[in-house]
C-alpha atoms as a PDB file:
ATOM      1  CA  UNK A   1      -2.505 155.809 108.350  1.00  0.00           C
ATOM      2  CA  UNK A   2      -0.586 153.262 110.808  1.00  0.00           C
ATOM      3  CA  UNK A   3      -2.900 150.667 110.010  1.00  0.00           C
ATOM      4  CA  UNK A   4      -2.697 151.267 106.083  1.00  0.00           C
ATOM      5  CA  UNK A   5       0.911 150.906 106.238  1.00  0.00           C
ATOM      6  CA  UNK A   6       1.168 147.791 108.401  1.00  0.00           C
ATOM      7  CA  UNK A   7      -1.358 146.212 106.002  1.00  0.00           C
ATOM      8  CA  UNK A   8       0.351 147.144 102.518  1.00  0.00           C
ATOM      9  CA  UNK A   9       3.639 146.090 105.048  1.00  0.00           C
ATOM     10  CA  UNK A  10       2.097 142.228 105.106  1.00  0.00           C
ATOM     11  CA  UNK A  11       0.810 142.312 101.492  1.00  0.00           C
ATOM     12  CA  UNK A  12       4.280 142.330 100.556  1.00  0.00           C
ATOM     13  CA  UNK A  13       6.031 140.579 102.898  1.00  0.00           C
ATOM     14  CA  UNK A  14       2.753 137.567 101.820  1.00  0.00           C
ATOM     15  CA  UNK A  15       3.588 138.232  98.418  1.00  0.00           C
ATOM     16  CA  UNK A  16       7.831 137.652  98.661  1.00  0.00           C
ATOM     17  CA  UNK A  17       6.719 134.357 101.028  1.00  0.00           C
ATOM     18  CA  UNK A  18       4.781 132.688  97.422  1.00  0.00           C
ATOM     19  CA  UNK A  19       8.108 132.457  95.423  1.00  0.00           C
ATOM     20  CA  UNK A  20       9.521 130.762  98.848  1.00  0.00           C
ATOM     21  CA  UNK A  21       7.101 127.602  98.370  1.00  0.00           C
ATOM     22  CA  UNK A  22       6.969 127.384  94.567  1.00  0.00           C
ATOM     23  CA  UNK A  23      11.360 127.252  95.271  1.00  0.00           C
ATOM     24  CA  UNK A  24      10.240 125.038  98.064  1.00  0.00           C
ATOM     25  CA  UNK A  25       8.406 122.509  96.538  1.00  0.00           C
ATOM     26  CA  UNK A  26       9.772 122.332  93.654  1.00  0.00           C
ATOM     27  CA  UNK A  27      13.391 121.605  95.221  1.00  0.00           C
ATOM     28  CA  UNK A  28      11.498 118.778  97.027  1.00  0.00           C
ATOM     29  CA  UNK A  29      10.117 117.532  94.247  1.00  0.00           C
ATOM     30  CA  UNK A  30      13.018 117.132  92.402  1.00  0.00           C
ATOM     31  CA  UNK A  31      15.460 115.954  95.049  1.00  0.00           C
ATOM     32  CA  UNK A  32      12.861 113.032  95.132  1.00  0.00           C
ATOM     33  CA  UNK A  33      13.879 112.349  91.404  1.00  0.00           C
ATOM     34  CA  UNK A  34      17.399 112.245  91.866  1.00  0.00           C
ATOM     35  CA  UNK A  35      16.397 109.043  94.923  1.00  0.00           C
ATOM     36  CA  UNK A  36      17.957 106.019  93.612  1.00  0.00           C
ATOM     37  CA  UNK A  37      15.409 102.783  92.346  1.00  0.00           C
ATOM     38  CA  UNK A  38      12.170 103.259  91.052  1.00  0.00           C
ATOM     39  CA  UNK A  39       8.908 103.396  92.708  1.00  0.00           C
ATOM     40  CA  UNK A  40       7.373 101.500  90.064  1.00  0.00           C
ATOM     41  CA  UNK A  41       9.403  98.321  90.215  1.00  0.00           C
ATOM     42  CA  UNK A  42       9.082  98.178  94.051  1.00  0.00           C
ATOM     43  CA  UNK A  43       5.402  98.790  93.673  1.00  0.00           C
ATOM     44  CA  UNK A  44       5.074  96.424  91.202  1.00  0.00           C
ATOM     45  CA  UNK A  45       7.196  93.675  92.590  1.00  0.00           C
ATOM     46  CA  UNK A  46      10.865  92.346  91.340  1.00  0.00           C
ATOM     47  CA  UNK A  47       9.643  89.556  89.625  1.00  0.00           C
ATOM     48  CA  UNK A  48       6.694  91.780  87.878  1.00  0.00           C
ATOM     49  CA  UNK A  49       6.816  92.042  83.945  1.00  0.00           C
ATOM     50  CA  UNK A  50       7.973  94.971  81.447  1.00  0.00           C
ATOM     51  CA  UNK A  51       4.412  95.856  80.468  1.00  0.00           C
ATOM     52  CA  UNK A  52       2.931  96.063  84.713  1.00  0.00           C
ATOM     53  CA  UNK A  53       6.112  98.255  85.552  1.00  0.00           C
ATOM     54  CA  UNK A  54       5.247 100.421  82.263  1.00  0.00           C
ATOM     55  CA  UNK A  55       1.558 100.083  83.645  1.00  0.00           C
ATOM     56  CA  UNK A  56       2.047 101.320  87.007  1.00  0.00           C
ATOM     57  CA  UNK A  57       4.255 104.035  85.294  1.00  0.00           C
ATOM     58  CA  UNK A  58       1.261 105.165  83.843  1.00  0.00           C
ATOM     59  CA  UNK A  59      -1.052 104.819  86.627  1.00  0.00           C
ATOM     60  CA  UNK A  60       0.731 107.134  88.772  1.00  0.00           C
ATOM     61  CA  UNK A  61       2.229 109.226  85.787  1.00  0.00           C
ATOM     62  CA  UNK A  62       5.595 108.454  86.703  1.00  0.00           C
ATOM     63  CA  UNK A  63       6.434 107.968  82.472  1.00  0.00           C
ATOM     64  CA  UNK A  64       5.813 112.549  82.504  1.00  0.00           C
ATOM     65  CA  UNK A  65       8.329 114.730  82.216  1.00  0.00           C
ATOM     66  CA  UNK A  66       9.523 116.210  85.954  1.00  0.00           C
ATOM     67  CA  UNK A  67       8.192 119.383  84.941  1.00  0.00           C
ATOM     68  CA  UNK A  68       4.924 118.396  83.731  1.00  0.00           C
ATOM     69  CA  UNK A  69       4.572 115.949  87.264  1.00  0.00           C
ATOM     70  CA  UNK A  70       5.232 119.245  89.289  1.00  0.00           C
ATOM     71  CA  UNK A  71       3.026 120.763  87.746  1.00  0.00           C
ATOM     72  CA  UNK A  72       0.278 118.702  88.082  1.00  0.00           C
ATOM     73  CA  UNK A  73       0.796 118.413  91.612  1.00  0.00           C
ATOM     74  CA  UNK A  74       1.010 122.215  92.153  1.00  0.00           C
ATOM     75  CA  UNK A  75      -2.448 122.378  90.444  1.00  0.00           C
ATOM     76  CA  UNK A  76      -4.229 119.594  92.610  1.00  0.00           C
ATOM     77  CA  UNK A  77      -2.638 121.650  95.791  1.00  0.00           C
ATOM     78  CA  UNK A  78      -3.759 124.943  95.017  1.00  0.00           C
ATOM     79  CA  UNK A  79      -7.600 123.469  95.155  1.00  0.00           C
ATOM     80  CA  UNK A  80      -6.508 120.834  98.277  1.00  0.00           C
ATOM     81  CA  UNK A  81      -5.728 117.797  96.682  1.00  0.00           C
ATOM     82  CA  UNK A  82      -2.314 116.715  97.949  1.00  0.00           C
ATOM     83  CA  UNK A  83      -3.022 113.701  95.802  1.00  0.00           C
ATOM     84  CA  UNK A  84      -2.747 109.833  97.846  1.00  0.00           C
ATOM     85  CA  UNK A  85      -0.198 108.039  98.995  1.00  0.00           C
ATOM     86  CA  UNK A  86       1.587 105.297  96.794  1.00  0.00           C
ATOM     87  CA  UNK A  87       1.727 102.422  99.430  1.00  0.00           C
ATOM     88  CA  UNK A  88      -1.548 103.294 101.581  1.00  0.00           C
ATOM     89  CA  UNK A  89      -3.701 104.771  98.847  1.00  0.00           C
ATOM     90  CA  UNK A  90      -4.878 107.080 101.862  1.00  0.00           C
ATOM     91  CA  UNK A  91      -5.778 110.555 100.803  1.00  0.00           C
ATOM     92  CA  UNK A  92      -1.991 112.796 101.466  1.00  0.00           C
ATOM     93  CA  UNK A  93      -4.320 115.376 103.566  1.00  0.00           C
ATOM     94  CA  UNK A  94      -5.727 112.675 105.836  1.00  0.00           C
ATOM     95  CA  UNK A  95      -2.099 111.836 107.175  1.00  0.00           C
ATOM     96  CA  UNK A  96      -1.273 114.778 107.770  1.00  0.00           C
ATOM     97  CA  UNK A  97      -4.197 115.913 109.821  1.00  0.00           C
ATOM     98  CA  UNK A  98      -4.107 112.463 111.899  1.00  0.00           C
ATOM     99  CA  UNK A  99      -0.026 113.687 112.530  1.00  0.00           C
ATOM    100  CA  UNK A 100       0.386 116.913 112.318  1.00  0.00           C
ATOM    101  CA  UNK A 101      -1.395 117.776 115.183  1.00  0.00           C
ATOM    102  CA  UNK A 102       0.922 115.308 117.300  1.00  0.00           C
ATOM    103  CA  UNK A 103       4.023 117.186 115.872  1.00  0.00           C
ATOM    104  CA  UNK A 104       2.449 120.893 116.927  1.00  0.00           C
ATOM    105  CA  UNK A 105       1.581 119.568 120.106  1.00  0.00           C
ATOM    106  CA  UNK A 106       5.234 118.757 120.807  1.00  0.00           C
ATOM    107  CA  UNK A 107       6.782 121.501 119.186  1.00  0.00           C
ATOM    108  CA  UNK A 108       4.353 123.961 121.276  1.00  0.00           C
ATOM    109  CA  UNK A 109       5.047 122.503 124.023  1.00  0.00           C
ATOM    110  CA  UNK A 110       8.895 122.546 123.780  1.00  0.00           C
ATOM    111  CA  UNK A 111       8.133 126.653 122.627  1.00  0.00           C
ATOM    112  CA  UNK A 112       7.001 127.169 125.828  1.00  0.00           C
ATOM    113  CA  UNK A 113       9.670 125.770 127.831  1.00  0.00           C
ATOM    114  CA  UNK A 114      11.848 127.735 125.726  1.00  0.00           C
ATOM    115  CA  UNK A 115      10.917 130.992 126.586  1.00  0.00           C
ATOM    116  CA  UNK A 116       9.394 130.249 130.065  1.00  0.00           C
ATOM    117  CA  UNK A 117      13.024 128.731 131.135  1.00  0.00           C
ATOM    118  CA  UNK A 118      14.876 131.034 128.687  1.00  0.00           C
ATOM    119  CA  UNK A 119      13.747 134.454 128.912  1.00  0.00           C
ATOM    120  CA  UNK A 120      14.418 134.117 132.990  1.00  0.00           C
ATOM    121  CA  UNK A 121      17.523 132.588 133.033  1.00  0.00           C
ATOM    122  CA  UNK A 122      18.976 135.413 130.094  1.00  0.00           C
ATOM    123  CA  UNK A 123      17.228 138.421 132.324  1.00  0.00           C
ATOM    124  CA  UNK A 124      19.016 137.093 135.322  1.00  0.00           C
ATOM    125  CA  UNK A 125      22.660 136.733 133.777  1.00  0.00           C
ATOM    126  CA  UNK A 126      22.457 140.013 131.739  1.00  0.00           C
ATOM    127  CA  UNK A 127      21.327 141.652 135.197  1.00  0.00           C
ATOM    128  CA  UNK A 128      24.523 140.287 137.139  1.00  0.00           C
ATOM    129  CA  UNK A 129      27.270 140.125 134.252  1.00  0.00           C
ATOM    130  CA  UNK A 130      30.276 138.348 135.225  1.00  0.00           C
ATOM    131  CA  UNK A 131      28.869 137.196 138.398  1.00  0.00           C
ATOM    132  CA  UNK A 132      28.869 133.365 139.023  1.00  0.00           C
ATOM    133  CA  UNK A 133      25.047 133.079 137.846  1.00  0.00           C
ATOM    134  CA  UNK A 134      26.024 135.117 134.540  1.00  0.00           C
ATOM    135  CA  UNK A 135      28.916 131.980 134.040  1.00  0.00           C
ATOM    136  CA  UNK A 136      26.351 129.471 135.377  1.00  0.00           C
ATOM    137  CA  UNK A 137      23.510 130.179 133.098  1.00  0.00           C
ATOM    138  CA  UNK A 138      26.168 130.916 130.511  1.00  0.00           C
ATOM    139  CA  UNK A 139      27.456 127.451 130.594  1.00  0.00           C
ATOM    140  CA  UNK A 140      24.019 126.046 130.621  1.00  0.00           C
ATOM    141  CA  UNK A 141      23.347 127.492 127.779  1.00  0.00           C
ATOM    142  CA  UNK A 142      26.609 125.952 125.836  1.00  0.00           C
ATOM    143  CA  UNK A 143      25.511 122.868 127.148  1.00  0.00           C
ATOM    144  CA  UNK A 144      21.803 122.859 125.766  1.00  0.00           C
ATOM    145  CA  UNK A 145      23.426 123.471 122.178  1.00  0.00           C
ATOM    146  CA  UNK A 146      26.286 121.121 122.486  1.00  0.00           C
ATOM    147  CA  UNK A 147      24.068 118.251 123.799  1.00  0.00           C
ATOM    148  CA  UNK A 148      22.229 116.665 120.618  1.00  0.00           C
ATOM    149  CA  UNK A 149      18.740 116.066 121.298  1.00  0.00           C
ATOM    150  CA  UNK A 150      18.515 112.575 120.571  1.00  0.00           C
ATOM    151  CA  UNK A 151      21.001 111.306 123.499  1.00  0.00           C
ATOM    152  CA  UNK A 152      18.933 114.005 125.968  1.00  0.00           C
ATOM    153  CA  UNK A 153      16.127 111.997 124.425  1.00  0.00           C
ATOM    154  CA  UNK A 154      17.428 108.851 125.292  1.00  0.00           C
ATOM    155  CA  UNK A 155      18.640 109.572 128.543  1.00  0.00           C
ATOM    156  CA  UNK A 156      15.248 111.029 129.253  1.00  0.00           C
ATOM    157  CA  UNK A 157      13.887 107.871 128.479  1.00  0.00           C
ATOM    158  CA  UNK A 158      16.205 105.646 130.572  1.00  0.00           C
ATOM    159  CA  UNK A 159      15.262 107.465 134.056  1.00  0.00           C
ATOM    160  CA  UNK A 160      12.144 108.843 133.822  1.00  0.00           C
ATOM    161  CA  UNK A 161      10.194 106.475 131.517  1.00  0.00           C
ATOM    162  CA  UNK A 162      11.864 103.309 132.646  1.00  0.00           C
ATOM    163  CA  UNK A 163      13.897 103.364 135.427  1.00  0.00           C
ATOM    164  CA  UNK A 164      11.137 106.017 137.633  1.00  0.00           C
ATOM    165  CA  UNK A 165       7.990 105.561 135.906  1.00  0.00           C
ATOM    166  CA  UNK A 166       6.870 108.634 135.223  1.00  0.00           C
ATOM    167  CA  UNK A 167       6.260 109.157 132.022  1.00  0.00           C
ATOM    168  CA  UNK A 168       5.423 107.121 129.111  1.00  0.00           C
ATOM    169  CA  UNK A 169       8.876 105.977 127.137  1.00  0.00           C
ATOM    170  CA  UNK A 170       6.916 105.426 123.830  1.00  0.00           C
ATOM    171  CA  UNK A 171       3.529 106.701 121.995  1.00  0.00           C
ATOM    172  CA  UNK A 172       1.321 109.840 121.560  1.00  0.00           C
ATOM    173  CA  UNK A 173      -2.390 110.991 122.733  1.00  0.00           C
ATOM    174  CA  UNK A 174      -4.264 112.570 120.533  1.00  0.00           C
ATOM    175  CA  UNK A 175      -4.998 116.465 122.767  1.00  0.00           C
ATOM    176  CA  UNK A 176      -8.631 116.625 121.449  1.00  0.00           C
ATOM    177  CA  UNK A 177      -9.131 112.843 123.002  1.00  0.00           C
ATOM    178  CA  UNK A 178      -7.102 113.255 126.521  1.00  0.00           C
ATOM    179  CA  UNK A 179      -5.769 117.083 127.092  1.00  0.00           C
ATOM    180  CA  UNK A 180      -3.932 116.397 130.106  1.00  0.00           C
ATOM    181  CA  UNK A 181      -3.177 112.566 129.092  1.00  0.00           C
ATOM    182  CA  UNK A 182      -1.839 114.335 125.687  1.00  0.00           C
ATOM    183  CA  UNK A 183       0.303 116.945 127.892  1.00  0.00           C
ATOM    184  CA  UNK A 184       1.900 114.419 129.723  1.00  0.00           C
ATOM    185  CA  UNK A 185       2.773 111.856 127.069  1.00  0.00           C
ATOM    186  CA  UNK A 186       4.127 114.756 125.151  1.00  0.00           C
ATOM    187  CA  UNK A 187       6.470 116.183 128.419  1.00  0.00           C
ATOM    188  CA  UNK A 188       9.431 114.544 127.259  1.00  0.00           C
ATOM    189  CA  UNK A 189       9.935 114.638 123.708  1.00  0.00           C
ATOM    190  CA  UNK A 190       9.278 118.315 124.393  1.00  0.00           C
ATOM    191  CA  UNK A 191      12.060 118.333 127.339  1.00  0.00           C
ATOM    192  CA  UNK A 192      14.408 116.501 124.891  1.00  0.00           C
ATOM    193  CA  UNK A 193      13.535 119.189 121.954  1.00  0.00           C
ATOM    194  CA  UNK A 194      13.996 122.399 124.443  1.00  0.00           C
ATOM    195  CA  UNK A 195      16.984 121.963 125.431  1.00  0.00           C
ATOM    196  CA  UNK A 196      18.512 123.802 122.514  1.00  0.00           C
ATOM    197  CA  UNK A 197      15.860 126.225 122.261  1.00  0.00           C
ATOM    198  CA  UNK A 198      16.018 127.235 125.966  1.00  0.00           C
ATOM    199  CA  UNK A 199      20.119 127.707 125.114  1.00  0.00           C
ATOM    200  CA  UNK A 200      18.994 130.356 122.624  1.00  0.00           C
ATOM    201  CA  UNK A 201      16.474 132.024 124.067  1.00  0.00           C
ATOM    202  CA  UNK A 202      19.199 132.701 127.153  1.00  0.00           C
ATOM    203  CA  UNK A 203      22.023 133.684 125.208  1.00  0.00           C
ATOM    204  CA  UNK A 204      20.277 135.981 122.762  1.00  0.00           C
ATOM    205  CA  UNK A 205      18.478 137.437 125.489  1.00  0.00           C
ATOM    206  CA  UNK A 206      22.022 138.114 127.988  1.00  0.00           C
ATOM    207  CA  UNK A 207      23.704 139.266 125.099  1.00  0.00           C
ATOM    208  CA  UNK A 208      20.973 141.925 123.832  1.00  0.00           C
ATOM    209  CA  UNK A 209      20.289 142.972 127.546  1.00  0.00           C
ATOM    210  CA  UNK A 210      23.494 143.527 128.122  1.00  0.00           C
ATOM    211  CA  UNK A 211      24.045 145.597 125.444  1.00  0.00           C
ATOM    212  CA  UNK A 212      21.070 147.953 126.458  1.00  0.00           C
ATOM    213  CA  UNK A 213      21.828 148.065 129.813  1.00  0.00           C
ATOM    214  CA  UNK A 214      25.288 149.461 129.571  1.00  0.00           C
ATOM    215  CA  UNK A 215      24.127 152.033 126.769  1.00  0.00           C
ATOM    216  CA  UNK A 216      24.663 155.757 127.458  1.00  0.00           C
ATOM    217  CA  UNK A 217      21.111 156.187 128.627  1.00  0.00           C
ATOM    218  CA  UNK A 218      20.483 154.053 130.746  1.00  0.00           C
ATOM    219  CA  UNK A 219      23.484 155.785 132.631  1.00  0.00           C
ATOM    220  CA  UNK A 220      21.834 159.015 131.996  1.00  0.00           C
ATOM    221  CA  UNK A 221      18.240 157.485 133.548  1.00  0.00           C
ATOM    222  CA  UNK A 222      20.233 155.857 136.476  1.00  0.00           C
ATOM    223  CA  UNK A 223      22.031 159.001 137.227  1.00  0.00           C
ATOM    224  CA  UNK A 224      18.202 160.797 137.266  1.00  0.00           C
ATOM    225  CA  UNK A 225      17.488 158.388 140.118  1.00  0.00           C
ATOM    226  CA  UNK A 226      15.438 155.552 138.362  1.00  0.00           C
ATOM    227  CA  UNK A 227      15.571 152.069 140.482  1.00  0.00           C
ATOM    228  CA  UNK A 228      17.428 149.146 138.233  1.00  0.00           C
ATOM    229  CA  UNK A 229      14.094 147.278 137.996  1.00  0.00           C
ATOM    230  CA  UNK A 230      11.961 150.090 136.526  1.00  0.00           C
ATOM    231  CA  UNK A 231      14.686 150.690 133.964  1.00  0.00           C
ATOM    232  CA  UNK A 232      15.062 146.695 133.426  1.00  0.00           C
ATOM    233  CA  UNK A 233      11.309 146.483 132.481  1.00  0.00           C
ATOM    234  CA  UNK A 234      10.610 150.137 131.271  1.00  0.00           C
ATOM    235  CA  UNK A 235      13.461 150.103 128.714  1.00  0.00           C
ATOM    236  CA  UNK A 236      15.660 147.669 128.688  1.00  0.00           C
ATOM    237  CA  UNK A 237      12.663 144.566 127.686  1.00  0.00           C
ATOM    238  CA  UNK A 238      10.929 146.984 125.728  1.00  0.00           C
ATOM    239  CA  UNK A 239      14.368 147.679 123.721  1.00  0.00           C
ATOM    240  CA  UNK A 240      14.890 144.097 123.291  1.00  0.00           C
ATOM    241  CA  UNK A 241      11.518 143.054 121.975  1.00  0.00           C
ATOM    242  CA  UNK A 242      12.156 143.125 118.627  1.00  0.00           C
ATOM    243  CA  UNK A 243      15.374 141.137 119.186  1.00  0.00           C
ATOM    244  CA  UNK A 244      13.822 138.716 121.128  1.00  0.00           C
ATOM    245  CA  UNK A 245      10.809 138.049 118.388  1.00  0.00           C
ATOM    246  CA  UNK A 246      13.475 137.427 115.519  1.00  0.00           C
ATOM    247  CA  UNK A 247      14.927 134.990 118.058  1.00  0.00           C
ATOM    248  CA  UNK A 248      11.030 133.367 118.676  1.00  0.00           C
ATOM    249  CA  UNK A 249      10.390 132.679 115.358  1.00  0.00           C
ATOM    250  CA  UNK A 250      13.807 131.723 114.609  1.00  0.00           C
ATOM    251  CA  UNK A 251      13.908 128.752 117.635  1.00  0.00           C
ATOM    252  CA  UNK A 252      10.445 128.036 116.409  1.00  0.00           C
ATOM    253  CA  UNK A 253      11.144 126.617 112.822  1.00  0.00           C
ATOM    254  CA  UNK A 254      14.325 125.182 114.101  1.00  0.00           C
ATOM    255  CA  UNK A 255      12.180 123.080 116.885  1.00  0.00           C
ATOM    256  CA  UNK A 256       9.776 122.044 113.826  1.00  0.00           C
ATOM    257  CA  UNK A 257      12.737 120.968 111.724  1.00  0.00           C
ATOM    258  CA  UNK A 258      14.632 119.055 114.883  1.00  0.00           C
ATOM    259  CA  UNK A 259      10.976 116.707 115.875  1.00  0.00           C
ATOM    260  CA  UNK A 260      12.062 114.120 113.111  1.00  0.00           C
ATOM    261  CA  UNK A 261      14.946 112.983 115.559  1.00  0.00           C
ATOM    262  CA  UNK A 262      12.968 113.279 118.730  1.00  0.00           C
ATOM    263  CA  UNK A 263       9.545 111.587 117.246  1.00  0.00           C
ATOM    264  CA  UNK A 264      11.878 108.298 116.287  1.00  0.00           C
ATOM    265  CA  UNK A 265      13.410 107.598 119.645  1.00  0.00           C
ATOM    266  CA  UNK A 266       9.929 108.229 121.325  1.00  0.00           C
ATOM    267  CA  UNK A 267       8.206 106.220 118.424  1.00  0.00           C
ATOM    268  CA  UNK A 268       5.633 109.299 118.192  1.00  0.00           C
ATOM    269  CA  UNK A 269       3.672 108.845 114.880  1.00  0.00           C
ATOM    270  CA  UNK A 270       4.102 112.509 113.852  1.00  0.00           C
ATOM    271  CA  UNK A 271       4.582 114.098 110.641  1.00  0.00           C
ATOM    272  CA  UNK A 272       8.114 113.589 110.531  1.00  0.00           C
ATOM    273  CA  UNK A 273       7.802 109.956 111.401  1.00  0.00           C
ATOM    274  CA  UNK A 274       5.903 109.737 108.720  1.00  0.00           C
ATOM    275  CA  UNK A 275       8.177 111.881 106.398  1.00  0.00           C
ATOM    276  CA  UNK A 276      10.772 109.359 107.234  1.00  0.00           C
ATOM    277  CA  UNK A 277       8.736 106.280 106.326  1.00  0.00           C
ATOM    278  CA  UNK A 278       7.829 107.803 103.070  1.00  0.00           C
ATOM    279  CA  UNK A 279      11.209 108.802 102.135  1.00  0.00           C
ATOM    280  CA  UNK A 280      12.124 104.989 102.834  1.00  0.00           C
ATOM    281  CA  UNK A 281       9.971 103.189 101.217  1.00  0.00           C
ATOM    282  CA  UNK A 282       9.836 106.052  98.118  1.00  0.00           C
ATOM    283  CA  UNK A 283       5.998 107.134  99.032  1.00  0.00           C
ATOM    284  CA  UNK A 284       6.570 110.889  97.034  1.00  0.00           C
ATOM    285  CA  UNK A 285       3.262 112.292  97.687  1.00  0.00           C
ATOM    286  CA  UNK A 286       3.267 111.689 101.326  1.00  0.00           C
ATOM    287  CA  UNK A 287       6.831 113.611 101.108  1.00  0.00           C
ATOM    288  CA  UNK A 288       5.818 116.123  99.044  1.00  0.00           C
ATOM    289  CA  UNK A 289       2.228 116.688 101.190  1.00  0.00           C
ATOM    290  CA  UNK A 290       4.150 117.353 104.405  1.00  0.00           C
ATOM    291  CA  UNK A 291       6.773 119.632 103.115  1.00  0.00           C
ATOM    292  CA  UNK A 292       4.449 122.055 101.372  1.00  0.00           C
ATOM    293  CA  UNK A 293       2.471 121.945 105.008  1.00  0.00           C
ATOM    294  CA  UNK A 294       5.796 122.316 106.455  1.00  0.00           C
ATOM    295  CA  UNK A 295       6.490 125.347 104.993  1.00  0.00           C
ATOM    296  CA  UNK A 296       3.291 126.902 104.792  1.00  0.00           C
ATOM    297  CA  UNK A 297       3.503 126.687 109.036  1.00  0.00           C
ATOM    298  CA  UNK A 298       6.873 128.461 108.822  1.00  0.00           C
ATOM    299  CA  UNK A 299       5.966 131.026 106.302  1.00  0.00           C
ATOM    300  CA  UNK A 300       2.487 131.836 108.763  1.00  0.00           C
ATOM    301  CA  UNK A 301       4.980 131.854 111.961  1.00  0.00           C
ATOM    302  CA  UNK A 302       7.292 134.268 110.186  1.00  0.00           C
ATOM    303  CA  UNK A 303       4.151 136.128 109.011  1.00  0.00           C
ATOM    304  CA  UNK A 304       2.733 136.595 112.610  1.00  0.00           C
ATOM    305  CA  UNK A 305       6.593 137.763 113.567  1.00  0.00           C
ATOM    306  CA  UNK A 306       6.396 140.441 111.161  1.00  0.00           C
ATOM    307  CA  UNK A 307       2.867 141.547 112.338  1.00  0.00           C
ATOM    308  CA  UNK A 308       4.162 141.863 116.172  1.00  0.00           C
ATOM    309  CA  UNK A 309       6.981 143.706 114.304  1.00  0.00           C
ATOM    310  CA  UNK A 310       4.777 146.475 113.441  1.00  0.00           C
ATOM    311  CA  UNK A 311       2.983 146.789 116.337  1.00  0.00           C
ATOM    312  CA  UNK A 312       5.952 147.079 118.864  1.00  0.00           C
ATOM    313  CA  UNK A 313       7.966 149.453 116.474  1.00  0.00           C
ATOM    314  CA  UNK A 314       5.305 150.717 113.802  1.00  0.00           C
ATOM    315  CA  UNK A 315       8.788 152.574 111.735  1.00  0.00           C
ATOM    316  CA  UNK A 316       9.218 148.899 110.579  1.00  0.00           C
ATOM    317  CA  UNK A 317       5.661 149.719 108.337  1.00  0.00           C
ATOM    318  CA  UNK A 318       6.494 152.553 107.216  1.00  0.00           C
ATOM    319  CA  UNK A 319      10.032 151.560 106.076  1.00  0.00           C
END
């Protein structure tokens, strides 16, 4: 019965998630519309004739209606055709599986940090509230979100690329090539992108903790006689669970979102690297390509968040 409910439970939430890309893509695709110039005179050249810009127009379909070019697109998607790019002629899907794969990397790597520095640092302040470690982590936390992750990045850069050595200051390794070579190469840009995840993790986390802890029964189990450490991890994590996978998924796409910033001062040739050259030099399909990817990651995160939903609280199937 459990297991029919949490299945019909991620039918629908699967089947809400399809008008989310058509509203998507579609937004996408017509924001790139609205881009002043047109792709056809700067593929064709300034100097180029009336009859090669109406020519290239027709090449790439660029003389269709919107609606009709969306639609087109959305076809070729559906059976994996993300069509090519305009300036490369490389196949859409081809970028994106040479840097896509750099972008995970980074962002997994910074989702880790996030909840391995996080989820300490909020158990230990909501544990000793008002103390000096509750105001220290506290103000660490305002920090990581007040700091923008481009002058971390930078300043990560200056010492421990250039000035120490460590690290690389520039460039990506591909993990299937060099694991560790990848890990290490990637240690920065994920450092840089963390910061503001590890903020969240650590103030969602106090703030929920706190709140459990000082509930009415964890008096009443403290006044049975059970230590502070067997109610911290019998009840108090177990209350916050749910809380704390909202907040997961919810650092998650905003670490995705934030690697555009991060990939440009580390020169990483990532998907949003390459979003940004597209959107430059007016290469739609590339745009277009890496959004609908984009959101199909997000939509899959949220999807697995939903899942865990059901198995730490199954009510959430049933409602």
């Amino acid at each position: 019965m459990i297991q029919r409910e949490r299945v019909r439970f991620l039918g629908n939430r699967l089947l809400q998630f399809v008008p989310v890309i058509l509203l998507a893509t579609f937004i996408v695709f017509g924001l790139m519309q609205l881009v002043p110039g047109d792709i056809a005179v700067t593929l064709a050249g300034e100097n180029a004739s009336q009859a090669r810009i109406a020519e290239i127009r027709g090449l790439y379909g660029l003389d269709r209606p919107m609606l009709v070019q969306y639609g087109d697109w959305l076809w070729n998607a559906l059976h994996g055709d993300l069509s090519r790019s305009i300036l490369s002629g490389a196949p859409v899907l081809d970028t994106i599986a040479r840097t896509f794969p750099l972008t995970l990397l980074i962002v997994g790597y910074a989702m880790v940090l996030s909840l391995a520095i996080g989820l300490p640092l909020g158990v230990l302040a909501a544990t000793r509230p008002g103390s000096r470690i509750d105001g220290f982590v506290t103000g660490l936390a305002s920090v990581g979100i007040a700091v923008p992750n481009f002058w971390l990045a930078m300043l990560l850069v200056s010492y421990f690329a250039l000035q120490l050595g460590w690290f690389p200051a520039t460039g990506a390794v591909a993990f299937g090539d060099d694991p560790w070579g990848a890990l290490h190469a990637a240690t920065l840009p994920a450092v840089a992108l963390a910061s503001g995840g590890i903020a969240d993790v650590a103030r969602q986390l106090r703030s929920a903790l706190i709140e459990v802890l000082s509930s009415q029964y964890v008096r009443t189990l403290r006044a049975k006689g059970l230590s502070d450490t067997a109610i911290l991890w019998k009840h108090g994590l177990k209350n916050v669970s749910v809380t704390m996978l909202t907040v997961t998924g919810l650092v998650f796409n905003r670490l995705l979102g934030a690697t555009v910033v991060v990939e440009a001062v580390f020169a990483i040739p990532g998907i949003g690297s390459s979003v940004v050259y597209a959107a430059i030099h007016k290469d739609f399909p590339v745009i277009q390509g890496a959004v609908l990817v984009m959101v199909l990651v997000v939509i899959s995160v949220n999807l697995l968040i939903d899942l865990f939903y059901t198995i730490l609280d199954p009510r959430v199937a049933r409602r």
